[in-house]
C-alpha atoms as a PDB file:
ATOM      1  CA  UNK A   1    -100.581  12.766   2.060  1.00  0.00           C
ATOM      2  CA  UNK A   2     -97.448  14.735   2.916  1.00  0.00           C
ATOM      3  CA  UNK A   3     -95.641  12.110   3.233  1.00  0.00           C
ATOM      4  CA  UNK A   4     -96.767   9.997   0.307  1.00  0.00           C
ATOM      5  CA  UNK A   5     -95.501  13.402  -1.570  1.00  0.00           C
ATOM      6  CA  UNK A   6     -92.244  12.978  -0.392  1.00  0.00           C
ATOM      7  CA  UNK A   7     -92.105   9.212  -1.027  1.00  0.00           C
ATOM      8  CA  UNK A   8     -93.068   9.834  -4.808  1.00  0.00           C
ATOM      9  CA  UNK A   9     -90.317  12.635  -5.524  1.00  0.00           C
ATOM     10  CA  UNK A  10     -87.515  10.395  -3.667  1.00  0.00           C
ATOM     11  CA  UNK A  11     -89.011   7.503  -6.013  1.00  0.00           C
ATOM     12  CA  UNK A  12     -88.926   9.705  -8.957  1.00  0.00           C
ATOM     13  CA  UNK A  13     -85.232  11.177  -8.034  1.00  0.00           C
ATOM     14  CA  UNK A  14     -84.214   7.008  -8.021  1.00  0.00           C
ATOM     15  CA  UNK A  15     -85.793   6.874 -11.383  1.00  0.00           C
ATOM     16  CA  UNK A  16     -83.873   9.578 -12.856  1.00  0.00           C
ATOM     17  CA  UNK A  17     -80.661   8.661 -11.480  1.00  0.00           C
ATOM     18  CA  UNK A  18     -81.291   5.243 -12.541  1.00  0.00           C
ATOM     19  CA  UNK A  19     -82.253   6.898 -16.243  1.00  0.00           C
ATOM     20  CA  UNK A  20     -78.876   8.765 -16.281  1.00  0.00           C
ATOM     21  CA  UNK A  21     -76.704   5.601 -15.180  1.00  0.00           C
ATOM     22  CA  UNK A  22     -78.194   3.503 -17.928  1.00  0.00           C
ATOM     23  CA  UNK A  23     -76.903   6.594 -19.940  1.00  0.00           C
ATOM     24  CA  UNK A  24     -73.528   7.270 -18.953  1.00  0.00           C
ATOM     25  CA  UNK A  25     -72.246   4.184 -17.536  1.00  0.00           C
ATOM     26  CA  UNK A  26     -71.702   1.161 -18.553  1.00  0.00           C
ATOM     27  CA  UNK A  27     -71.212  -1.105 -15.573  1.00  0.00           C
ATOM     28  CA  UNK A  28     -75.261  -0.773 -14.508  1.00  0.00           C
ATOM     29  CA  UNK A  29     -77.591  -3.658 -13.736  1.00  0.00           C
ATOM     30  CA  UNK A  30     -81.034  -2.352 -12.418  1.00  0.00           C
ATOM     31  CA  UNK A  31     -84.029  -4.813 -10.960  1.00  0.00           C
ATOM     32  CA  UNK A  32     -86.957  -3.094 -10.511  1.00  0.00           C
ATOM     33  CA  UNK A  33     -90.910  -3.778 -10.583  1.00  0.00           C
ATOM     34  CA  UNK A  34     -92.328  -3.298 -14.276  1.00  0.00           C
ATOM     35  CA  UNK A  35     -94.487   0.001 -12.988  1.00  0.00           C
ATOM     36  CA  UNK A  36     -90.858   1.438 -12.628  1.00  0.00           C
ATOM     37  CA  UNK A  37     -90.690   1.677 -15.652  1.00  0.00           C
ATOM     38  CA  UNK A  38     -93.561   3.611 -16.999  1.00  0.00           C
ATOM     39  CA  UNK A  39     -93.353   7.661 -17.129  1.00  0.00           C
ATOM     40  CA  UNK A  40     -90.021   7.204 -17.876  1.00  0.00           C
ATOM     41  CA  UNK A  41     -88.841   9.336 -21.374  1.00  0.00           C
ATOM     42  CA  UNK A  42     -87.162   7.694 -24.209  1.00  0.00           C
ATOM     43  CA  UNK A  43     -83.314   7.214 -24.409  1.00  0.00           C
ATOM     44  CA  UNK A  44     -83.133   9.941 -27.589  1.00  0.00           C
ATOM     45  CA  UNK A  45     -85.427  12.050 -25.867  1.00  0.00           C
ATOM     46  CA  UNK A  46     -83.144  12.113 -22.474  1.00  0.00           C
ATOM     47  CA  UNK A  47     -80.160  12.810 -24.652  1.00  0.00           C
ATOM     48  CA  UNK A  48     -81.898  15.681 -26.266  1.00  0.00           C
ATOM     49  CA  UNK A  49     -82.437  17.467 -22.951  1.00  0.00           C
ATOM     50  CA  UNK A  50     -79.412  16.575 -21.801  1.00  0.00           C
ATOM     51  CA  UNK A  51     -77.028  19.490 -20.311  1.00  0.00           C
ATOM     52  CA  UNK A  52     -73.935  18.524 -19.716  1.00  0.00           C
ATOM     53  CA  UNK A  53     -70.895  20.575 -17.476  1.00  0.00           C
ATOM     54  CA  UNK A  54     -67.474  20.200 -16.897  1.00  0.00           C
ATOM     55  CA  UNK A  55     -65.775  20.941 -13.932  1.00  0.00           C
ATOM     56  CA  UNK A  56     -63.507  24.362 -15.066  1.00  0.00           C
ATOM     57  CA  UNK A  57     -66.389  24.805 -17.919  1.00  0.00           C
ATOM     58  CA  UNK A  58     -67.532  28.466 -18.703  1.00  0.00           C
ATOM     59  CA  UNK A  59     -71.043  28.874 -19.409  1.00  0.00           C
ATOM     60  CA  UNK A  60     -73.357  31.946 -19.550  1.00  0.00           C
ATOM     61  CA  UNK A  61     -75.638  31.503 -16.871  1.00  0.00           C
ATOM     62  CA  UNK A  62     -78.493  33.039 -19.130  1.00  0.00           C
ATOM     63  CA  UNK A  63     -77.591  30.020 -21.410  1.00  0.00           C
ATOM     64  CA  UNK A  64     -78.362  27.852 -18.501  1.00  0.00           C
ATOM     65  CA  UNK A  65     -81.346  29.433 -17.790  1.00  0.00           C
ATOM     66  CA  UNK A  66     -82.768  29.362 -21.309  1.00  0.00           C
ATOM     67  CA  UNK A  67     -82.180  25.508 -21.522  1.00  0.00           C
ATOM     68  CA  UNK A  68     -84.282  25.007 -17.946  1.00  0.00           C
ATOM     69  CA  UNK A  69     -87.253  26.727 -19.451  1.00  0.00           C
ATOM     70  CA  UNK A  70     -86.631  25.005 -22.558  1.00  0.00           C
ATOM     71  CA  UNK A  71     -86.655  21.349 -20.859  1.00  0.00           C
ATOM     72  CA  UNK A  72     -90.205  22.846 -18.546  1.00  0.00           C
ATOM     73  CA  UNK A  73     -88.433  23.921 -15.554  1.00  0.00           C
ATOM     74  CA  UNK A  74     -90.021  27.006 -14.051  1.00  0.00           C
ATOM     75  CA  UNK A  75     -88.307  29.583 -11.968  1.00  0.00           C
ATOM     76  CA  UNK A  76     -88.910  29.811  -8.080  1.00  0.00           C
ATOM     77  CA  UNK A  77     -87.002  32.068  -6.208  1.00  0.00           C
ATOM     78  CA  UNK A  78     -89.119  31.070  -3.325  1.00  0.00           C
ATOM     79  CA  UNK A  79     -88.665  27.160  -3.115  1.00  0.00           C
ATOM     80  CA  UNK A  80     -86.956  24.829  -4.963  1.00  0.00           C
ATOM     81  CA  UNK A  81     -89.125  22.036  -5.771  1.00  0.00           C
ATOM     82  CA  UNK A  82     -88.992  19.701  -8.367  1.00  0.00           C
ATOM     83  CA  UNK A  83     -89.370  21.415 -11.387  1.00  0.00           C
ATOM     84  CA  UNK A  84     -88.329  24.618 -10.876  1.00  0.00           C
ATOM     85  CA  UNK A  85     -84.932  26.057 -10.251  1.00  0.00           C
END
């Protein structure tokens, strides 16, 4: 089961990627099964979550933070799963 675990968050970390290419690039062409597809959030919805840094950028880190928790992420000082940060 372990190991189907694993398989499922590197499948869901190609998703993602694959989510934020569609989003930020235009030079993407994906093939994929149609069950690749469901799960995934809408375009707006991805946007709206969105947080996006610049190299040299100064943030607040509690800004950061507040934007995790507001997207669902939960803290784990422990392990970092997916999730949690």
């Amino acid at each position: 089961i372990e190991k189907e675990a694993d398989i499922n968050d590197e499948i869901e970390r190609l998703r993602l990627a694959a989510t934020a290419a569609l989003l930020t690039r235009r030079d993407v062409l994906i093939v994929a099964s149609v069950s690749c597809i469901y799960g995934l959030v809408s375009p707006q919805t991805w946007e709206r979550v969105l947080l996006s840094l610049q190299v040299g950028q100064v943030v607040r880190r509690n800004d950061v933070l507040r934007h995790l928790v507001t997207i669902l992420y939960t803290r784990n000082d422990l392990e970092l799963k997916r999730g949690s940060f």
